[in-house]
C-alpha atoms as a PDB file:
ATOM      1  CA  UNK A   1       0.000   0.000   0.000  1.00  0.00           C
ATOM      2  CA  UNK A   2       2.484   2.302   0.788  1.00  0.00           C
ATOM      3  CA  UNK A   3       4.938   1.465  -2.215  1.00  0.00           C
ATOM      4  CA  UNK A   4       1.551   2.394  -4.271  1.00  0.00           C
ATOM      5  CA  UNK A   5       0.949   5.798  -2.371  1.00  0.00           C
ATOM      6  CA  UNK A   6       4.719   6.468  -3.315  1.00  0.00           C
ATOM      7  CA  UNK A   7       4.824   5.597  -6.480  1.00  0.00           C
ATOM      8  CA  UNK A   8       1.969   7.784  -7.062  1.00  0.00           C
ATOM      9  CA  UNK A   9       3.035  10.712  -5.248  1.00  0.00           C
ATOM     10  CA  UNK A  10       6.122  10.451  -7.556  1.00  0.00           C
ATOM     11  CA  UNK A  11       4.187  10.729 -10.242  1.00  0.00           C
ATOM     12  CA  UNK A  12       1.821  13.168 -10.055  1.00  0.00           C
ATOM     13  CA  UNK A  13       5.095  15.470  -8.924  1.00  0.00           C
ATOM     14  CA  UNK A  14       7.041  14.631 -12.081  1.00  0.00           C
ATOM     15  CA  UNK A  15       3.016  15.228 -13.995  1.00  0.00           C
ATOM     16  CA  UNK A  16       3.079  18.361 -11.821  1.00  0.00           C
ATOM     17  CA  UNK A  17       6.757  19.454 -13.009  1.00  0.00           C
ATOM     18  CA  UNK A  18       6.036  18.959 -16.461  1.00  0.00           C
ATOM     19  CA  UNK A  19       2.882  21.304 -16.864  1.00  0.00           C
ATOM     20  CA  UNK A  20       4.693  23.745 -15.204  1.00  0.00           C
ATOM     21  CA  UNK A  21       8.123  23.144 -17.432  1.00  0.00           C
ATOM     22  CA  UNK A  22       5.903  23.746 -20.609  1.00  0.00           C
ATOM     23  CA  UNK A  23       4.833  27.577 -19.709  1.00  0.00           C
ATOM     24  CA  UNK A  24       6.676  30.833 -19.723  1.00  0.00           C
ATOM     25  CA  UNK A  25       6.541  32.612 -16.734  1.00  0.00           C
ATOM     26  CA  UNK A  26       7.227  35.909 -18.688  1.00  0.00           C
ATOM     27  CA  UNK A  27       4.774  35.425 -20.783  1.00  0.00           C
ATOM     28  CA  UNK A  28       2.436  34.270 -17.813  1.00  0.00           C
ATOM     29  CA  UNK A  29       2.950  37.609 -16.395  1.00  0.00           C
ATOM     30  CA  UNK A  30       1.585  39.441 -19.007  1.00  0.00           C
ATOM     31  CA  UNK A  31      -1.396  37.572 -19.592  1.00  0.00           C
ATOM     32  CA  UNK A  32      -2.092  37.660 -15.432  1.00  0.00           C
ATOM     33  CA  UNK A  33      -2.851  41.189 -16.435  1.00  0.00           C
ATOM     34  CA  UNK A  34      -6.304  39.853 -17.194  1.00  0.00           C
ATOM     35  CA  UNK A  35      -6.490  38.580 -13.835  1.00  0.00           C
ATOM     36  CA  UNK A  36      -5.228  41.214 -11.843  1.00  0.00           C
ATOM     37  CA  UNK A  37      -8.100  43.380 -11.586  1.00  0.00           C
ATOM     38  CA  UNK A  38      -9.755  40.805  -9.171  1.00  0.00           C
ATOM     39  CA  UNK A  39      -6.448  38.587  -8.266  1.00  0.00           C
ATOM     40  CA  UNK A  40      -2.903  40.107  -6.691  1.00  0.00           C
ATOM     41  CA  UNK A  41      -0.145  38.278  -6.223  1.00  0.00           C
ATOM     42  CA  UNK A  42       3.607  38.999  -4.995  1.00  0.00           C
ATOM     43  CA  UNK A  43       4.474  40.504  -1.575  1.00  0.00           C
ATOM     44  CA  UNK A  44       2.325  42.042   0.182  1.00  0.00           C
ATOM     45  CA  UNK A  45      -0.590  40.415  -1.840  1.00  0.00           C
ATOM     46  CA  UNK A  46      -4.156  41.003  -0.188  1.00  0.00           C
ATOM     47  CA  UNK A  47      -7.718  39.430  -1.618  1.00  0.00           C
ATOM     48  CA  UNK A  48      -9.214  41.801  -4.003  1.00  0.00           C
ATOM     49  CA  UNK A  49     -12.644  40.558  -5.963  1.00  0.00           C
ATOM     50  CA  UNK A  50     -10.950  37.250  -5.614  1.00  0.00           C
ATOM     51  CA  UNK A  51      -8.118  35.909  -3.351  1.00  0.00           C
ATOM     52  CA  UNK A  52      -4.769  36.414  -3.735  1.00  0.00           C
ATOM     53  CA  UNK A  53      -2.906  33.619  -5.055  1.00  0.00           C
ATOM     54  CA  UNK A  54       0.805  33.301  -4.019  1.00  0.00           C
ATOM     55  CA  UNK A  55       1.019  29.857  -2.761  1.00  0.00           C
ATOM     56  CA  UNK A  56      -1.795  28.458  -4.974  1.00  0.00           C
ATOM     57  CA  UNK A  57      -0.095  25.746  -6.292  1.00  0.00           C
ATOM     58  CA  UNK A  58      -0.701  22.571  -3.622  1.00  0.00           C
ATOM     59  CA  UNK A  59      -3.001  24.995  -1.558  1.00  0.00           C
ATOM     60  CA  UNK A  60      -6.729  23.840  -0.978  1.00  0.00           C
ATOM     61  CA  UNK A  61      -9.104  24.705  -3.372  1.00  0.00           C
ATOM     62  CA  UNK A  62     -11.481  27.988  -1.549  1.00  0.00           C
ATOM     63  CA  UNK A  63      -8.733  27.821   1.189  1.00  0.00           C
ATOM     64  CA  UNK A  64      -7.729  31.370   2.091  1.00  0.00           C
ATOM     65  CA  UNK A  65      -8.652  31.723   5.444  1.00  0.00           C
ATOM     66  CA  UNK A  66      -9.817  35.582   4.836  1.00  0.00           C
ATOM     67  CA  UNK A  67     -12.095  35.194   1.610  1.00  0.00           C
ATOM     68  CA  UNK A  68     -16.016  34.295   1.375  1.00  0.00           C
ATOM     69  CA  UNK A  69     -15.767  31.468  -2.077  1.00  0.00           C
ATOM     70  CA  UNK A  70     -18.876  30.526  -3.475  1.00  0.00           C
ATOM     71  CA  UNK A  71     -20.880  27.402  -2.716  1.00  0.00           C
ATOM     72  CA  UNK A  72     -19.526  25.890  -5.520  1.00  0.00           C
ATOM     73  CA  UNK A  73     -16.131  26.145  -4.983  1.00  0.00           C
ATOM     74  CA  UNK A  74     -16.580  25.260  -1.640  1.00  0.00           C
ATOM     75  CA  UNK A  75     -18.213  22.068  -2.973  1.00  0.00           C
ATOM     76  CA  UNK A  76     -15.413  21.629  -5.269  1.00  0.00           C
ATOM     77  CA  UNK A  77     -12.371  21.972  -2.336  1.00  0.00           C
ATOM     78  CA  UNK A  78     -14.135  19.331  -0.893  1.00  0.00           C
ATOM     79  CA  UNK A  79     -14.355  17.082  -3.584  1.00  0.00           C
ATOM     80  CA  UNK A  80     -10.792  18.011  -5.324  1.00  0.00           C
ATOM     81  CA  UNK A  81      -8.536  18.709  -2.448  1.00  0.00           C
ATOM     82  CA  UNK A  82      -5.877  20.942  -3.623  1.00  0.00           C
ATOM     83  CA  UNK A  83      -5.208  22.754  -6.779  1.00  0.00           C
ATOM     84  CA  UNK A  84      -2.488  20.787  -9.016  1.00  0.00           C
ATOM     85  CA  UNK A  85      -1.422  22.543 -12.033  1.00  0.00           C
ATOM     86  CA  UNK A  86      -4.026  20.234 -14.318  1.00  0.00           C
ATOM     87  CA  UNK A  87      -7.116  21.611 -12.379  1.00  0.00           C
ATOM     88  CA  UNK A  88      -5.581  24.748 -12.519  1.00  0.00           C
ATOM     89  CA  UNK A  89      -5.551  24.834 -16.227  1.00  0.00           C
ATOM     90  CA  UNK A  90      -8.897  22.852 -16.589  1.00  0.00           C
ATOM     91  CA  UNK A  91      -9.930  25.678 -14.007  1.00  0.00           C
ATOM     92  CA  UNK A  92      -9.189  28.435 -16.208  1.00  0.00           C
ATOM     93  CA  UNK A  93      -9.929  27.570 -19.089  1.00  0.00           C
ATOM     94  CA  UNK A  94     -13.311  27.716 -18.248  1.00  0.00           C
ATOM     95  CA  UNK A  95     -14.188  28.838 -14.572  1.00  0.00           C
ATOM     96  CA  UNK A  96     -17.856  28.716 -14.887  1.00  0.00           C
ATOM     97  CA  UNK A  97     -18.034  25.048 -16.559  1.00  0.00           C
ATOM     98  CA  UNK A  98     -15.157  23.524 -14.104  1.00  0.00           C
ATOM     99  CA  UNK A  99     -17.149  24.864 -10.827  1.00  0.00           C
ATOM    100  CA  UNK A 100     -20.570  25.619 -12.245  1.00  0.00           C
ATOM    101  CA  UNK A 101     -22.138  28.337  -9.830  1.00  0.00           C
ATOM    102  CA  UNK A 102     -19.012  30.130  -9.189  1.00  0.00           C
ATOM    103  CA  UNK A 103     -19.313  33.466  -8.562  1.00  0.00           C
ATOM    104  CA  UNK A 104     -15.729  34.353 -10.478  1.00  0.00           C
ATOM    105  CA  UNK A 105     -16.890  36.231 -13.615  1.00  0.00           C
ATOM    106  CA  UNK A 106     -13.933  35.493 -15.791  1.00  0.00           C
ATOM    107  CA  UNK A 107     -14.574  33.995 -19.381  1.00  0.00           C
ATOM    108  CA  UNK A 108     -11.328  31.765 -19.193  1.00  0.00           C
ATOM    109  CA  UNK A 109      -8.216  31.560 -21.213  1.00  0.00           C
ATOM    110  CA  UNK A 110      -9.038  29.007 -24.077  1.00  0.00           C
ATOM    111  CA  UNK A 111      -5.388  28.346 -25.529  1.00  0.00           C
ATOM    112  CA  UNK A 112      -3.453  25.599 -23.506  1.00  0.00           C
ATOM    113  CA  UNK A 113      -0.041  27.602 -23.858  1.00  0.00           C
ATOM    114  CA  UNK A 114      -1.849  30.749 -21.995  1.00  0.00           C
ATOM    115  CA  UNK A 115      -2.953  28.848 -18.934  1.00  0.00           C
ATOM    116  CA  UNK A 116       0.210  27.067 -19.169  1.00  0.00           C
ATOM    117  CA  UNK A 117       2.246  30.284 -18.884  1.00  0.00           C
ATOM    118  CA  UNK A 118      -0.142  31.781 -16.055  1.00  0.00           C
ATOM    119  CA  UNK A 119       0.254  29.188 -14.055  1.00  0.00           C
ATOM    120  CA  UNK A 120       4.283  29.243 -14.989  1.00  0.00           C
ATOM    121  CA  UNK A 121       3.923  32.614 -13.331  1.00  0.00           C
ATOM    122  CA  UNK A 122       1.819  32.241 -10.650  1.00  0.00           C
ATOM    123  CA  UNK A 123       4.845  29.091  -9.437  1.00  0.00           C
ATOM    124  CA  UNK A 124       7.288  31.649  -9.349  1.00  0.00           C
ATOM    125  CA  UNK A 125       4.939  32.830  -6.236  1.00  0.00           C
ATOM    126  CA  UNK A 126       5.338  29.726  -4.184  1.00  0.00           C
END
């Protein structure tokens, strides 16, 4: 059982490296632009709209302590856990289809290599 949980862990942290390996955190940085009128990140980061997101990566989903998250997400942080980089992208791509009833208002970024390079940038806030 344990070799199993191991072997797992292993991989979903080599899945986990990989995602991340294909963005561009430059390019990440400008596209967060369309996130940062609800989202802040960097020191001194506080919850705007939404919550700030330094540490987002391996964080519970609708876990910062000092934001109200919608029904849905709560719903979704206890089915999901955590946010990986996958559910990340599958996240943004489409907010409103991944955790139907949430109250975040953004359309999504539909290409792969956008979401890829957000969430490039948002691991250089870990």
């Amino acid at each position: 059982m344990i070799d199993k949980l191991l072997a797992t862990a292993c991989l979903l942290s080599l899945s986990a490296g990989v995602a991340l390996a294909d963005g561009d955190a430059a390019k990440g940085e400008k596209i967060f632009r369309k996130c940062a009128a609800c989202h802040a990140v960097g020191e001194g980061a506080e919850n705007k709209v939404g919550p700030e997101l330094n540490n987002i990566l391996g964080r519970g989903i609708a876990a910062e302590a000092d934001f109200t998250y919608s029904d849905a997400l709560t719903a979704l942080a206890e089915a999901e856990g955590e946010w990986t980089p996958e559910k990340l992208a599958t996240f943004l791509e489409k907010p409103r289809d991944y955790a139907k009833g949430t109250k975040m208002s953004f359309a999504g970024l539909r290409k792969e290599d956008e979401r890829a390079d957000v969430i490039a940038y948002l691991a250089t806030f870990q």
